[in-house]
Protein backbone atom coordinates (compact mmCIF):
# COMPACT_ATOMS: atom_id res chain seq x y z
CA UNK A 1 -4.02 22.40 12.71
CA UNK A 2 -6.37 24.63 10.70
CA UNK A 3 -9.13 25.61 12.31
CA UNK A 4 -12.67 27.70 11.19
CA UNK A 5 -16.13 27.31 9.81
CA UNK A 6 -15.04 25.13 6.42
CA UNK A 7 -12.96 22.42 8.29
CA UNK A 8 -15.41 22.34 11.31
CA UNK A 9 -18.23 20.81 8.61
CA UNK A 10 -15.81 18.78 7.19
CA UNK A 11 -14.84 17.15 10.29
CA UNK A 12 -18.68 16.85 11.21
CA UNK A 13 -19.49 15.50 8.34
CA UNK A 14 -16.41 12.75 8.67
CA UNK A 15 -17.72 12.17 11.84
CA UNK A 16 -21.45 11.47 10.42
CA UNK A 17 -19.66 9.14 7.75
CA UNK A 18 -17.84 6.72 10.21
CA UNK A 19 -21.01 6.28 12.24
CA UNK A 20 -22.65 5.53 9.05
CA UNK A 21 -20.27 3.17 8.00
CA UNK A 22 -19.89 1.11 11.38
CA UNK A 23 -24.10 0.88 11.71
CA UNK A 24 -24.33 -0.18 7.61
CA UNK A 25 -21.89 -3.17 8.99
CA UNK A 26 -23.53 -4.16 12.26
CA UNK A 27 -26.81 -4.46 10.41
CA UNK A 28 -25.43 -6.55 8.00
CA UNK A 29 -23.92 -8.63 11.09
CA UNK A 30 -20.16 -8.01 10.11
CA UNK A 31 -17.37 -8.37 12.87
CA UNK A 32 -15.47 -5.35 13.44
CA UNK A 33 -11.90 -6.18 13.76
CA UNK A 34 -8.56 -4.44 15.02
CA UNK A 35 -5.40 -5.54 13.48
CA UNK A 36 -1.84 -4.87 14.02
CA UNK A 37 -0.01 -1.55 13.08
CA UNK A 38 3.45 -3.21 13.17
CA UNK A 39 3.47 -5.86 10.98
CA UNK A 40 6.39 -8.24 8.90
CA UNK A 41 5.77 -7.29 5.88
CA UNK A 42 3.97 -3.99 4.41
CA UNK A 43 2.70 -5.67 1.40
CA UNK A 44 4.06 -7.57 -1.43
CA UNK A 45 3.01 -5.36 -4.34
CA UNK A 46 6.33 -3.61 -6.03
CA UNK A 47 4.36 0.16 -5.62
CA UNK A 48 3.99 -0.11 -2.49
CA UNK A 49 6.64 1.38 -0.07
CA UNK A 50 6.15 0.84 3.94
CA UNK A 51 7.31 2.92 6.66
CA UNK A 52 10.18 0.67 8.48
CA UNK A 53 10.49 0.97 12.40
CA UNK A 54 12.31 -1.25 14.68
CA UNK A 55 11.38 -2.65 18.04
CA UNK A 56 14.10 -2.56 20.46
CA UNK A 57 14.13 -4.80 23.97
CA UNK A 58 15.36 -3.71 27.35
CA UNK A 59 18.55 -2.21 27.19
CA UNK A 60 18.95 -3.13 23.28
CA UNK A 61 18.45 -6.77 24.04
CA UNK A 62 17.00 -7.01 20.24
CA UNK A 63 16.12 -5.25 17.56
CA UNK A 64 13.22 -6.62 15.20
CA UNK A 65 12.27 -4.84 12.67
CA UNK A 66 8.52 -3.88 11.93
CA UNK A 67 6.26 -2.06 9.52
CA UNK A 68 3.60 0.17 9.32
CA UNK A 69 0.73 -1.80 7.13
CA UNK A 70 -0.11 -0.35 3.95
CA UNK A 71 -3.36 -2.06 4.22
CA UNK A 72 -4.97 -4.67 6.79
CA UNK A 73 -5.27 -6.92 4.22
CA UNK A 74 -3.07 -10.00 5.51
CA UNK A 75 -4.18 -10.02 8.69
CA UNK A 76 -7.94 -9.79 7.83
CA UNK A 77 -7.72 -12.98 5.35
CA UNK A 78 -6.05 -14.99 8.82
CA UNK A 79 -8.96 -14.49 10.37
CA UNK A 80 -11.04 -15.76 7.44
CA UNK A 81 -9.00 -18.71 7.53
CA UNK A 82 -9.81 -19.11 11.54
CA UNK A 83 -13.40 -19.07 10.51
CA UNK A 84 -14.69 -15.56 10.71
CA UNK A 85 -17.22 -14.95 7.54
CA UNK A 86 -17.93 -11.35 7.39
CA UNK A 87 -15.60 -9.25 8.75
CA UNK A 88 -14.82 -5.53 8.74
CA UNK A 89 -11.92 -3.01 9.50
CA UNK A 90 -11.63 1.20 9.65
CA UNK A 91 -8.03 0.96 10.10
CA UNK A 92 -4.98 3.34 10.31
CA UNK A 93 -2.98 2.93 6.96
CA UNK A 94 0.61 4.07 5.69
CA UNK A 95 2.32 4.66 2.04
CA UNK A 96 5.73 6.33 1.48
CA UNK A 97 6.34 7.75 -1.59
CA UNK A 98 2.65 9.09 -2.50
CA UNK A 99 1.94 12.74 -2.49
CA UNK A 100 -0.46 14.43 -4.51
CA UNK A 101 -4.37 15.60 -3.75
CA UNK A 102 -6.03 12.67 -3.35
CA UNK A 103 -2.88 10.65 -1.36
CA UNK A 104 -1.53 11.01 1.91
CA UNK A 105 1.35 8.98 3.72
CA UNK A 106 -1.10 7.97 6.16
CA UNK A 107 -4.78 7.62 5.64
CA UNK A 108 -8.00 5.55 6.80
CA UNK A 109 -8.81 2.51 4.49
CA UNK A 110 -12.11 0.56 4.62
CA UNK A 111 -11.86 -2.89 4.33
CA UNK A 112 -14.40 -5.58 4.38
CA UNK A 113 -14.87 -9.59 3.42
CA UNK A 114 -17.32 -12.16 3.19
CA UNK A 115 -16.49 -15.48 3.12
CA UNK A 116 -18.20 -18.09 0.82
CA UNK A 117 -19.15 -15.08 -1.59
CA UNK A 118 -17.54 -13.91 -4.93
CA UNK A 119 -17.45 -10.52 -5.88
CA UNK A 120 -20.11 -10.32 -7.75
CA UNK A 121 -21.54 -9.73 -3.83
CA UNK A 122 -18.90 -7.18 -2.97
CA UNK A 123 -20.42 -5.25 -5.71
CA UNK A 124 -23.71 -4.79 -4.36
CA UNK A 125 -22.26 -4.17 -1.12
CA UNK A 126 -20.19 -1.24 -1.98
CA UNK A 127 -23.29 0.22 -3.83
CA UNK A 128 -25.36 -0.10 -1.34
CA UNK A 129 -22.73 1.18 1.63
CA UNK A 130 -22.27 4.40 -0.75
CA UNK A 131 -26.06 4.96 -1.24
CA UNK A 132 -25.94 4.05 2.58
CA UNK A 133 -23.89 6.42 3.65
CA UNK A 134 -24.70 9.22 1.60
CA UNK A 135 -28.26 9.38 3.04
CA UNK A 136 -27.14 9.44 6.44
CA UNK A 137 -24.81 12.30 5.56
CA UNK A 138 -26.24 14.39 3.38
CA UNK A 139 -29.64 13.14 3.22
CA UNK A 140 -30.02 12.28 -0.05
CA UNK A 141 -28.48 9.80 -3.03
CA UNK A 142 -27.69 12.34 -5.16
CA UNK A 143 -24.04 13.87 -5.02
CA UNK A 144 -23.64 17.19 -5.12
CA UNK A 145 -19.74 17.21 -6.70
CA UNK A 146 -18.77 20.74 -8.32
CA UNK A 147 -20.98 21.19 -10.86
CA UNK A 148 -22.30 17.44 -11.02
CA UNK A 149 -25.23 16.08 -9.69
CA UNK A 150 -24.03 12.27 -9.09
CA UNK A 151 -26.51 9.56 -8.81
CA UNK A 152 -25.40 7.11 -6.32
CA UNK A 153 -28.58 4.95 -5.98
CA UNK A 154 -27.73 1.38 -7.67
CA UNK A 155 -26.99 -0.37 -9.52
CA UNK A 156 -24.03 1.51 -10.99
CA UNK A 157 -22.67 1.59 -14.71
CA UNK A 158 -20.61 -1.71 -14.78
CA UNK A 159 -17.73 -1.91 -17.26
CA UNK A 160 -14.86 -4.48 -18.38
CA UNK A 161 -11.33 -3.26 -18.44
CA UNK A 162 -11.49 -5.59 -22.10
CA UNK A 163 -14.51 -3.16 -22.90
CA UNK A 164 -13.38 0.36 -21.78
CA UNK A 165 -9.96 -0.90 -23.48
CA UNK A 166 -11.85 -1.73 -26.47
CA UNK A 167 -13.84 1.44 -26.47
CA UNK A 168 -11.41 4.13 -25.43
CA UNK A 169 -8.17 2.47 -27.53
CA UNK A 170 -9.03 0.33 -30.07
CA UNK A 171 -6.81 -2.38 -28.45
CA UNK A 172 -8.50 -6.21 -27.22
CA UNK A 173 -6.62 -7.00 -24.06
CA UNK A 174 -7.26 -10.68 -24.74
CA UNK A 175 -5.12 -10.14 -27.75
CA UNK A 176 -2.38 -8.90 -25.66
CA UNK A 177 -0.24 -11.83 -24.85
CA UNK A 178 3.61 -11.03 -25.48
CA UNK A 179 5.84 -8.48 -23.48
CA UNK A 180 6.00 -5.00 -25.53
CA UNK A 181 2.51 -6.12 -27.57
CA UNK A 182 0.41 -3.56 -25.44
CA UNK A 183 2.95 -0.55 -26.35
CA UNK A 184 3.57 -1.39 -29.71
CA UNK A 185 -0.62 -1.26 -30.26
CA UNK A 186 -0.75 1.97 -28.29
CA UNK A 187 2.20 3.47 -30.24
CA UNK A 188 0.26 2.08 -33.70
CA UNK A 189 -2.71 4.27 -31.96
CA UNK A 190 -1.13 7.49 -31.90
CA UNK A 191 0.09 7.79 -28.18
CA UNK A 192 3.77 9.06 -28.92
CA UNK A 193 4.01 9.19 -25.00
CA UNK A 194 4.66 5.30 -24.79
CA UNK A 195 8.06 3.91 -25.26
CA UNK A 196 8.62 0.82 -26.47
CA UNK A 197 10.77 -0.59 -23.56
CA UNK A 198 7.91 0.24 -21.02
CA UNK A 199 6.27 -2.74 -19.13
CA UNK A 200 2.52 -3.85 -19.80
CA UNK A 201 1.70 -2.13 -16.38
CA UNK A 202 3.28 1.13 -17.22
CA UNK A 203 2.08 1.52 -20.61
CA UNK A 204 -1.27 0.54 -18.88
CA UNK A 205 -1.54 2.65 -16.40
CA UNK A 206 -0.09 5.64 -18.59
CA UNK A 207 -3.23 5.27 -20.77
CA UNK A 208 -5.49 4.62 -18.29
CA UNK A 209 -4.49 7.44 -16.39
CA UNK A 210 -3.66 10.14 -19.18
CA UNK A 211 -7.00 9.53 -21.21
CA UNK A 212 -9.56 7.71 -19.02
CA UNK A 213 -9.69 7.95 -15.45
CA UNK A 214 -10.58 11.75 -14.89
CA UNK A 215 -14.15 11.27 -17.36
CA UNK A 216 -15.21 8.01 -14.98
CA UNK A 217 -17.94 8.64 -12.75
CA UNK A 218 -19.46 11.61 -13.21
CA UNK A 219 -23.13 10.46 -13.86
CA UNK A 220 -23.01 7.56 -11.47
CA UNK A 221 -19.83 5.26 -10.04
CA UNK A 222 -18.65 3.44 -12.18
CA UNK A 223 -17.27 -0.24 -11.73
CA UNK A 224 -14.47 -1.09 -13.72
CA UNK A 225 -13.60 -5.01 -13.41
CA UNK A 226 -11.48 -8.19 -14.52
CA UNK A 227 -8.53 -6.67 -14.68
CA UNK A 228 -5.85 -8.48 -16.79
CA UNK A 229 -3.89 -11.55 -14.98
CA UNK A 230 -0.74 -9.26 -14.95
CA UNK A 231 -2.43 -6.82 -12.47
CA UNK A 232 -3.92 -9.56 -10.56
CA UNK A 233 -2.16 -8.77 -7.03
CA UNK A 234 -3.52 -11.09 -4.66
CA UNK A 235 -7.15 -11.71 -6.87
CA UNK A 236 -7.95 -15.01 -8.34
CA UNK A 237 -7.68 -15.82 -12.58
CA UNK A 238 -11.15 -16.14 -13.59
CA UNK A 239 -11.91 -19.43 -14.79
CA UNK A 240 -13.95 -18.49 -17.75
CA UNK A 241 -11.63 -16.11 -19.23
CA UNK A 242 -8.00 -17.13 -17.72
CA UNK A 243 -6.77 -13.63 -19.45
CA UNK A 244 -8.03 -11.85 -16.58
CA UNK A 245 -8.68 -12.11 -12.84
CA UNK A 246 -11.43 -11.24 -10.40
CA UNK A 247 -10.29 -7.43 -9.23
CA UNK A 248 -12.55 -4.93 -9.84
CA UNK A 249 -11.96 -0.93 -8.95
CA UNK A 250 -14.56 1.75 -8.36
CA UNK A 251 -14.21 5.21 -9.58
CA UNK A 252 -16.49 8.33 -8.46
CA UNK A 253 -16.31 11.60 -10.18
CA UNK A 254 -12.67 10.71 -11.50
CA UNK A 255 -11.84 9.65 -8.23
CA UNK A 256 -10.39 5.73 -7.65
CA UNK A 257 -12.54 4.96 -4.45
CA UNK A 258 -12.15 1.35 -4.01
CA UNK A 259 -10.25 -2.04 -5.30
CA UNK A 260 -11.41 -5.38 -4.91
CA UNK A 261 -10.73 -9.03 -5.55
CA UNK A 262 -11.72 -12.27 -5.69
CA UNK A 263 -9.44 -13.94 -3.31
CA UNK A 264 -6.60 -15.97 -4.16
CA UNK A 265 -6.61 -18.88 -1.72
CA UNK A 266 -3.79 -21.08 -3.21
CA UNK A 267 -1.10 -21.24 -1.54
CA UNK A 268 1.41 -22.24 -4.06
CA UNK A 269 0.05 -19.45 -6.43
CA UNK A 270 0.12 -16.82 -4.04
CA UNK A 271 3.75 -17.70 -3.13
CA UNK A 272 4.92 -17.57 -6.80
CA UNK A 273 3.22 -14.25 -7.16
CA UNK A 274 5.13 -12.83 -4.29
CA UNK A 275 8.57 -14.07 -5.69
CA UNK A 276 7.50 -12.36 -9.08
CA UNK A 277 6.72 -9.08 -6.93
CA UNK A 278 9.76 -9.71 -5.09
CA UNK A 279 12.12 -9.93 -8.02
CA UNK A 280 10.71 -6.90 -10.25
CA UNK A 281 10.75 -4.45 -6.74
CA UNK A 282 14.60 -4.97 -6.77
CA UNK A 283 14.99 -4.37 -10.33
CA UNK A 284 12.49 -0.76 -9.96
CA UNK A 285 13.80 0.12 -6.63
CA UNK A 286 16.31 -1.61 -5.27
CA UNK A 287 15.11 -3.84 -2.50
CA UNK A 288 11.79 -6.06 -1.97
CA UNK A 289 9.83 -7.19 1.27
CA UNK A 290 9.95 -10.59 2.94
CA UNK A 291 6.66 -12.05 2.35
CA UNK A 292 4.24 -12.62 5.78
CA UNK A 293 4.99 -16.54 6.23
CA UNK A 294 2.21 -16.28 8.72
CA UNK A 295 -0.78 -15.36 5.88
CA UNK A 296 1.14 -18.25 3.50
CA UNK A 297 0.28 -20.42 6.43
CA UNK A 298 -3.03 -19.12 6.78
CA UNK A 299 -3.54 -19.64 2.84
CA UNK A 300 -2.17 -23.70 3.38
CA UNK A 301 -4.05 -23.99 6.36
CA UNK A 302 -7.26 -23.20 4.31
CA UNK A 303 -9.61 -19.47 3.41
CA UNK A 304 -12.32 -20.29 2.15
CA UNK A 305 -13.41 -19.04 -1.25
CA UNK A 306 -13.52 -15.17 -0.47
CA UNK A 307 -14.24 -11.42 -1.80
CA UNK A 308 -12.68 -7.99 -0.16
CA UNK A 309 -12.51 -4.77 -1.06
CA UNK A 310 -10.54 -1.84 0.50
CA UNK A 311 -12.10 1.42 0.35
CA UNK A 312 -10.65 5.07 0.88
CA UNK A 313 -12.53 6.48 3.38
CA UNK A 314 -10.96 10.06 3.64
CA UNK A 315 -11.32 10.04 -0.47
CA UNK A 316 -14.95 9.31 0.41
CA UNK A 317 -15.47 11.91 2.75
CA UNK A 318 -13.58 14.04 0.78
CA UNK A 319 -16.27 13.28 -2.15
CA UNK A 320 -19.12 13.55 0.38
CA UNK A 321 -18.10 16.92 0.95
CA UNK A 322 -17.37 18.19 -1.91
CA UNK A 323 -14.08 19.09 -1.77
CA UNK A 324 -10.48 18.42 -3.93
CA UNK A 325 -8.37 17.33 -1.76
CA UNK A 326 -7.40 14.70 1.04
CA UNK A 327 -6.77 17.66 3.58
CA UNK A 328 -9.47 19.39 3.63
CA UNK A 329 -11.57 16.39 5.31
CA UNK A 330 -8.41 16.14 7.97
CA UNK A 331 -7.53 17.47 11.01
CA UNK A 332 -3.84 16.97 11.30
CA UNK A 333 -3.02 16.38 7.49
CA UNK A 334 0.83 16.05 6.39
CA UNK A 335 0.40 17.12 3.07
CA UNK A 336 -1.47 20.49 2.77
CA UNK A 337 -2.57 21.36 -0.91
CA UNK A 338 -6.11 22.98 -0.40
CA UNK A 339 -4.95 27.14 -0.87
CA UNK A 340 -7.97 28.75 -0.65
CA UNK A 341 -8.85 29.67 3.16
CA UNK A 342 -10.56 27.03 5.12
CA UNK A 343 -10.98 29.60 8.68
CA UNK A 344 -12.80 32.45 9.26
């Protein structure tokens, strides 16, 4: 454990953040919840890797394996099926095979939902949290981020993935329809980096990452939504443009702070998702997850229509005060990348 003047503030000023977070929800009359930290399944998505443990009876009488969650997301959307509306979680959270500044292998997520609300509504509540919170921490809506001054009043700068496609690439996403189209358009661009064989996700994300995400939020968070249908995870197709789905992202001084959907609350849809998940984690890495039969019951059972978001609340505090990297907001933190001295 480091110790000193630096981390002290930063641990303060975590400390100011939670309480900041937890009175934003009670006065909007959220739930707080507590979910499990051994679950079934991790998650479904093929990036994700869970940490596997195994529960072992009295004198080895069995053995069932568990996981540590990679979010609380399953769990949450059972309880919005047993009737709870607005509901909130700070919960414990695990990823294997991340490491880099802004990722640790286990971190605090934020997660919220409201039932009966799309989210359009999760927007405005992630503004106004942010705004929120920053006033109770630093006393003020402006962020002071190296040498930024970020404005984090809202509403925030709103863009479509379609757009910021549109604008940073010259390619229309709703003209991308065919496996390879997306990398042959980038590759007719100029990006030499993109291969030909790459999937629409990882030419995506190879763009998205190499040339955009570092200039996003810098004036004022940005909101990056409707996301194409292949990165729809466990967000609803949008019925007025079936090309894309109801996930948007927020992004703070280059920083990806938050992901959101419109929940999926078909059944049959959600299943076929995870089998598509399921199939193209074996062919990446080599195994897949057995899907949580008890959220597929929860999804036949009935959810009502539903937004979430899950937030990274050590990023966040990280942000808040003004700092690089995960660590130097934590205590105890397994990756250490911060060099310069954070004692006396």
């Amino acid at each position: 454990m480091r110790h000193g003047d630096q981390i002290r503030k930063n641990l303060v000023l975590r400390d100011r953040l939670v309480r900041a977070v937890r009175k934003f929800f009670q006065e909007e009359g959220f739930i707080e919840t507590a979910t499990p930290t051994l679950v079934p399944c991790p998650g479904m998505e093929p990036h994700l890797v869970g940490f596997k443990t195994v529960w072992t009876g009295p004198d080895g009488a069995w053995r069932r394996p568990f996981y540590l969650p990679t979010s609380p997301e399953f769990h949450l959307k059972k309880m919005l099926a047993l009737g709870y509306e607005r509901i909130f979680e700070i919960a414990r959270t695990f990823r294997d095979n991340e490491y880099s500044a802004h990722h640790q292998p286990e971190f605090t997520m934020l997660e919220w939902y409201r039932a009966y609300a799309g989210y359009e509504r999760i927007m405005e509540d992630v503004e106004r949290l942010v705004a929120f919170a920053a006033k109770e921490v630093l006393g003020q809506t402006t962020l002071p981020y190296r040498a930024h001054q970020v404005r984090l009043d809202p509403p925030w700068k709103r863009i479509s993935v379609r757009e910021l496609f549109v604008e940073s690439f010259g390619i229309d996403l709703a003209e991308v329809v065919k496996p390879g189209d997306l990398a042959r358009l980038a590759q007719a661009r100029g990006y030499s980096y993109i291969r030909s064989d790459e999937s629409f996700d990882d030419v995506f994300f190879k763009l998205f990452l190499t040339e955009v995400e570092l200039k996003l939020g810098w004036d004022q968070p940005v909101i990056l939504y409707d996301y194409p249908i292949e990165m729809a995870a466990l967000a609803r197709r949008k019925s007025s443009a079936p090309r894309f789905a109801e996930r948007f992202e927020v992004y703070l001084c280059g920083v990806e702070l938050a992901n959101a959907f419109g929940e999926l609350t078909n059944a049959g849809e959600q299943a076929r998702r995870f089998q598509q998940f399921a199939e193209e984690a074996r062919k990446t890495r080599g195994f897949a997850y057995e899907p949580d039969e008890e959220f597929l019951d929860a999804l036949r059972f009935g959810i009502p229509p539903s937004a979430g978001i899950a937030l990274g609340l050590d990023r966040l505090a990280m942000l808040l005060a003004n700092e690089t990297a995960l660590d130097a907001v934590l205590a105890f933190p397994h990756v250490t990348l911060v060099e310069e001295e954070l004692g006396d």
